[in-house]
C-alpha atoms as a PDB file:
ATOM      1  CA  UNK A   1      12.935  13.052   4.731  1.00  0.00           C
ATOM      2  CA  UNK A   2      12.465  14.544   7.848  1.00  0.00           C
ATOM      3  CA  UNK A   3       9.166  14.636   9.902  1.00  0.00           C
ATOM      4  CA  UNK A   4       7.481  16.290  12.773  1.00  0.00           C
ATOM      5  CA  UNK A   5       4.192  15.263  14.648  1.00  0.00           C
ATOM      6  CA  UNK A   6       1.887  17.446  16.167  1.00  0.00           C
ATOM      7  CA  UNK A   7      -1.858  16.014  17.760  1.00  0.00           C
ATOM      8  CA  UNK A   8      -4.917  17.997  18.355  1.00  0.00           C
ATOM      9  CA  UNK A   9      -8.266  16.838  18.862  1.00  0.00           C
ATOM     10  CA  UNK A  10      -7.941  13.337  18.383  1.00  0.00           C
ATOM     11  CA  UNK A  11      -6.329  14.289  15.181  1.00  0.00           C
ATOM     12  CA  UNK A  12      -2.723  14.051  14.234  1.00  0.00           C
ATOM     13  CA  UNK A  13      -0.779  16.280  12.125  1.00  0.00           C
ATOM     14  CA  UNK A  14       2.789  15.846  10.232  1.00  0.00           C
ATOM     15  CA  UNK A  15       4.779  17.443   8.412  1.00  0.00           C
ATOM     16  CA  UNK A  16       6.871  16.005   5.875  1.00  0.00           C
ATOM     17  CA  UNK A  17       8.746  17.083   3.306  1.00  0.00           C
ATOM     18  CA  UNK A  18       8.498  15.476  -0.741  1.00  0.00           C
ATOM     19  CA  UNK A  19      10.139  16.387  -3.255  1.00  0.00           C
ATOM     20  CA  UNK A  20      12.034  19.204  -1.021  1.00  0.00           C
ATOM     21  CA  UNK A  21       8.563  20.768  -0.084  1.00  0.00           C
ATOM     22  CA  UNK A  22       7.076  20.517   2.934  1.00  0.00           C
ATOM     23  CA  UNK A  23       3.841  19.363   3.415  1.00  0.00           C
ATOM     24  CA  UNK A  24       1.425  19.273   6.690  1.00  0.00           C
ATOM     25  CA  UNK A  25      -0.363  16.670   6.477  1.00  0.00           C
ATOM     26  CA  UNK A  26      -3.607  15.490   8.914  1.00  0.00           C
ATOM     27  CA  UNK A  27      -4.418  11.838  10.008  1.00  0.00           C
ATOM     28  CA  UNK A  28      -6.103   9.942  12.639  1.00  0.00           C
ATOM     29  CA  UNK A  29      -4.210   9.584  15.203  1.00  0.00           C
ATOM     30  CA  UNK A  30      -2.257   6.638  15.702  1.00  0.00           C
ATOM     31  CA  UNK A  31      -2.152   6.853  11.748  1.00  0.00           C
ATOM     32  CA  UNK A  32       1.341   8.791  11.800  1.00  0.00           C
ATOM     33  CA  UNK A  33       3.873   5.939  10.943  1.00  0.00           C
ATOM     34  CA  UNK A  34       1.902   4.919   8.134  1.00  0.00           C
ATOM     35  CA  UNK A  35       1.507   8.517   6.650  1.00  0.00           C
ATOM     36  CA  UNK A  36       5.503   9.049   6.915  1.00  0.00           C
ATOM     37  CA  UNK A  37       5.884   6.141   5.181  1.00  0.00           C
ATOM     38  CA  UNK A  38       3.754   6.487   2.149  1.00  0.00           C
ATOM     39  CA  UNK A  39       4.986   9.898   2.122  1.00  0.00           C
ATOM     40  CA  UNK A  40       8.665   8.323   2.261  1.00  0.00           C
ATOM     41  CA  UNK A  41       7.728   5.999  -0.830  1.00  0.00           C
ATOM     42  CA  UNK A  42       5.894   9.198  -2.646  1.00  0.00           C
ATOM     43  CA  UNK A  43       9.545  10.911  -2.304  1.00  0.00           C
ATOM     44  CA  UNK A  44      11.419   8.128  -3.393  1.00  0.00           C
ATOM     45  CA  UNK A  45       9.226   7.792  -6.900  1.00  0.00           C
ATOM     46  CA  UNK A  46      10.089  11.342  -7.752  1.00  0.00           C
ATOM     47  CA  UNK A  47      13.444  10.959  -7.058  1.00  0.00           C
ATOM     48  CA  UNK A  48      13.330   8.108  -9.195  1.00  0.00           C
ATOM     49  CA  UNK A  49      11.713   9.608 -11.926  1.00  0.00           C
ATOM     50  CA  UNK A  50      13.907  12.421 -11.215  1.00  0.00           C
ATOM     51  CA  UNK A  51      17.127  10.691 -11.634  1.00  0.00           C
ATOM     52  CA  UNK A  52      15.685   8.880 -14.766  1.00  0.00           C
ATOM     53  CA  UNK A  53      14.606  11.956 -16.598  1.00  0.00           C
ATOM     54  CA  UNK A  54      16.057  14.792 -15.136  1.00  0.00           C
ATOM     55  CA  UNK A  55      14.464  18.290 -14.249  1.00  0.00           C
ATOM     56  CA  UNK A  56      11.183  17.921 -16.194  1.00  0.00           C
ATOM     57  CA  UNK A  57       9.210  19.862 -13.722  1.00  0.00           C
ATOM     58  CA  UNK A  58       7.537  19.219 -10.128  1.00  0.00           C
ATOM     59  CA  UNK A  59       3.917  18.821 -11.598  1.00  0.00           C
ATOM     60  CA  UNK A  60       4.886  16.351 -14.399  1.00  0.00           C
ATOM     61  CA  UNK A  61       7.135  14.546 -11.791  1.00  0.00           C
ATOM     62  CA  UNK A  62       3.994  14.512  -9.080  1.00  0.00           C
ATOM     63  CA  UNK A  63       1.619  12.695 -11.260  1.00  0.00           C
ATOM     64  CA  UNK A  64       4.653  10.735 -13.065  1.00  0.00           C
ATOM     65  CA  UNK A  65       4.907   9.451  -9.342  1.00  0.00           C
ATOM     66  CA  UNK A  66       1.340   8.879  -9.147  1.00  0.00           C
ATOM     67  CA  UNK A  67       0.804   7.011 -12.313  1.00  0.00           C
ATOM     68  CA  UNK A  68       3.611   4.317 -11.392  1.00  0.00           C
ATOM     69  CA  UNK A  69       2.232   4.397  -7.619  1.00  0.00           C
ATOM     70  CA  UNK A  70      -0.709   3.219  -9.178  1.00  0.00           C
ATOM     71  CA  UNK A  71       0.245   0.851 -11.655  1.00  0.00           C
ATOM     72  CA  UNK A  72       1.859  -0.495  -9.085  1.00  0.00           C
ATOM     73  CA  UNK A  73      -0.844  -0.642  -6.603  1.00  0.00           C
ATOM     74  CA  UNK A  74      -3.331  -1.939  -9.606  1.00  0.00           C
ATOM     75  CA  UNK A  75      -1.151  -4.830 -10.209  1.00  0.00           C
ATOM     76  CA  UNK A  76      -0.949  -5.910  -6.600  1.00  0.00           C
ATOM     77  CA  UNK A  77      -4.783  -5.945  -6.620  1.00  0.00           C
ATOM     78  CA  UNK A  78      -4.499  -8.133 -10.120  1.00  0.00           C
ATOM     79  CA  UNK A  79      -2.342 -10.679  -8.006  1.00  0.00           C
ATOM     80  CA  UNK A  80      -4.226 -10.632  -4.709  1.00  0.00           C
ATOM     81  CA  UNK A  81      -7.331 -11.377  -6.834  1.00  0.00           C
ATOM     82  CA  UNK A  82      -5.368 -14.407  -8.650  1.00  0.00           C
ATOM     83  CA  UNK A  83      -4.236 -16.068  -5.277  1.00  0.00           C
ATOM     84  CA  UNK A  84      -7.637 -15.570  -4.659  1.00  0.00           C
ATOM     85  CA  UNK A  85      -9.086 -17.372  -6.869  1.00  0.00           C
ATOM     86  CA  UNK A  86      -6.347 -20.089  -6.463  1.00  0.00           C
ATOM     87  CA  UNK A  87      -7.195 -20.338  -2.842  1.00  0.00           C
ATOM     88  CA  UNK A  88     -11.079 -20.769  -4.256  1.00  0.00           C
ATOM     89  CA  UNK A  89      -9.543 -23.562  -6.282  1.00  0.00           C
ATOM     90  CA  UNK A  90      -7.843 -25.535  -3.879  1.00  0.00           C
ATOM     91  CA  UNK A  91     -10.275 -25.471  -1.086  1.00  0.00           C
ATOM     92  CA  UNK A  92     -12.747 -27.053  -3.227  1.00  0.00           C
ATOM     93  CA  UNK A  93      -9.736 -29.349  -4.809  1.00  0.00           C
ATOM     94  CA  UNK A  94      -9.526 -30.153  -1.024  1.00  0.00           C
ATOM     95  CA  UNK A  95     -13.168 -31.148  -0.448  1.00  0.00           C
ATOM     96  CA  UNK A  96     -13.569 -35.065   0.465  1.00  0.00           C
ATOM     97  CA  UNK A  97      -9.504 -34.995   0.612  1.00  0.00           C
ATOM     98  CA  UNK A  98      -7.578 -37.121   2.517  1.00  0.00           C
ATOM     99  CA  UNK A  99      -7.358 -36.021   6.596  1.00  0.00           C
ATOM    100  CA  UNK A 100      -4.192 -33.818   5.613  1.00  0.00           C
ATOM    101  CA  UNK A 101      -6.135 -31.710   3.128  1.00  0.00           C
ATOM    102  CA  UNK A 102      -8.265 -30.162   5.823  1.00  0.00           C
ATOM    103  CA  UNK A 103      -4.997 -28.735   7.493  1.00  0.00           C
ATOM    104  CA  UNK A 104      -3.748 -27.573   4.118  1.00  0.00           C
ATOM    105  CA  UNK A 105      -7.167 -25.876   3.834  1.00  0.00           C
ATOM    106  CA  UNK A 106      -7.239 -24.290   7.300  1.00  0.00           C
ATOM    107  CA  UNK A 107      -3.746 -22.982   5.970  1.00  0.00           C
ATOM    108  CA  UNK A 108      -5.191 -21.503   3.024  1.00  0.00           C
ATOM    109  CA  UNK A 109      -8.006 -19.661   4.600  1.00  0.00           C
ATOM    110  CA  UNK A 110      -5.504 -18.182   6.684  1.00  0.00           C
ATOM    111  CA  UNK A 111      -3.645 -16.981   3.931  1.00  0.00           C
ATOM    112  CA  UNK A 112      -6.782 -15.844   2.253  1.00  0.00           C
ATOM    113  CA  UNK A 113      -7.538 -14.054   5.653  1.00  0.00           C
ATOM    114  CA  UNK A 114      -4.286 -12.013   4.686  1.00  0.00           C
ATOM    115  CA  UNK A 115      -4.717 -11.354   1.627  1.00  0.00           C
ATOM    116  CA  UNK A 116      -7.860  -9.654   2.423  1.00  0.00           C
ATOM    117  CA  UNK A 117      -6.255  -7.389   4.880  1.00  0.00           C
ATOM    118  CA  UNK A 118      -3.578  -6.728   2.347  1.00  0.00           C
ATOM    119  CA  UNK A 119      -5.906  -5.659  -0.023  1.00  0.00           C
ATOM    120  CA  UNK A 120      -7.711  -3.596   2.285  1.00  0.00           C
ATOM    121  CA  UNK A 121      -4.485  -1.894   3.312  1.00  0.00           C
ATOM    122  CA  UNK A 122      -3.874  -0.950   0.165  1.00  0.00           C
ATOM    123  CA  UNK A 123      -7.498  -0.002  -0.662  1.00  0.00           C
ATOM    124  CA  UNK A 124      -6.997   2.460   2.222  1.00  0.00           C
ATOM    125  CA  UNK A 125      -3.486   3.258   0.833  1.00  0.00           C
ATOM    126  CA  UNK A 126      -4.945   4.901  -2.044  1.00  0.00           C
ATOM    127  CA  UNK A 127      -7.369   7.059  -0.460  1.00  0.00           C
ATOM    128  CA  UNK A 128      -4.657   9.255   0.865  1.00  0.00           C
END
């Protein structure tokens, strides 16, 4: 999948190309990697779904592509929410632990920490 960059105005626009149609599509600038990406992983579902079903049409194969996109993201956020909650768990498992807990905490907030951001990156993810 090819793709070209063009900035204006503090805004960035690319052009990719899905499902062999191009598309120009605007971010914020600095934003552009992540856009070709997601728009690499859109292609890739269709083709997917392409090479699993055949030609069933570009709209049915667009929101085939969406629906597993989503499923997919919707799980992620099932398992971020789970370590989540484990993380809750053992921090409070680690309360009045021995001196080695507190490290293993400290670890686990970090973790936690990045969790978060993965969630929120994929919060964001969906908005496009």
């Amino acid at each position: 999948m090819a793709a070209r960059c063009r900035k204006e105005g503090g805004m960035a626009e690319l052009t990719v190309v899905i499902a062999g149609r191009t598309y120009r599509l605007a971010c914020g600038e600095g934003e552009e990697d992540r856009l070709e990406d997601l728009a690499r992983l859109v292609n890739a579902k269709i083709a997917a779904i392409k090479q699993r079903f055949g030609a069933i049409g570009d709209q049915r194969l667009t929101v085939m592509a969406a629906i597993t996109l989503a499923d997919e993201w919707a799980e992620a956020k099932d398992q971020i929410r789970e370590l989540e909650a484990e993380v809750a768990r053992l921090k409070m498992a680690a309360a009045g632990a021995p001196p080695w807990a507190s490290g293993l905490a400290a670890s686990l907030g970090e973790a936690a920490q990045r969790i978060e951001r993965m969630a929120q990156e994929l919060n964001e993810s969906s908005r496009i």
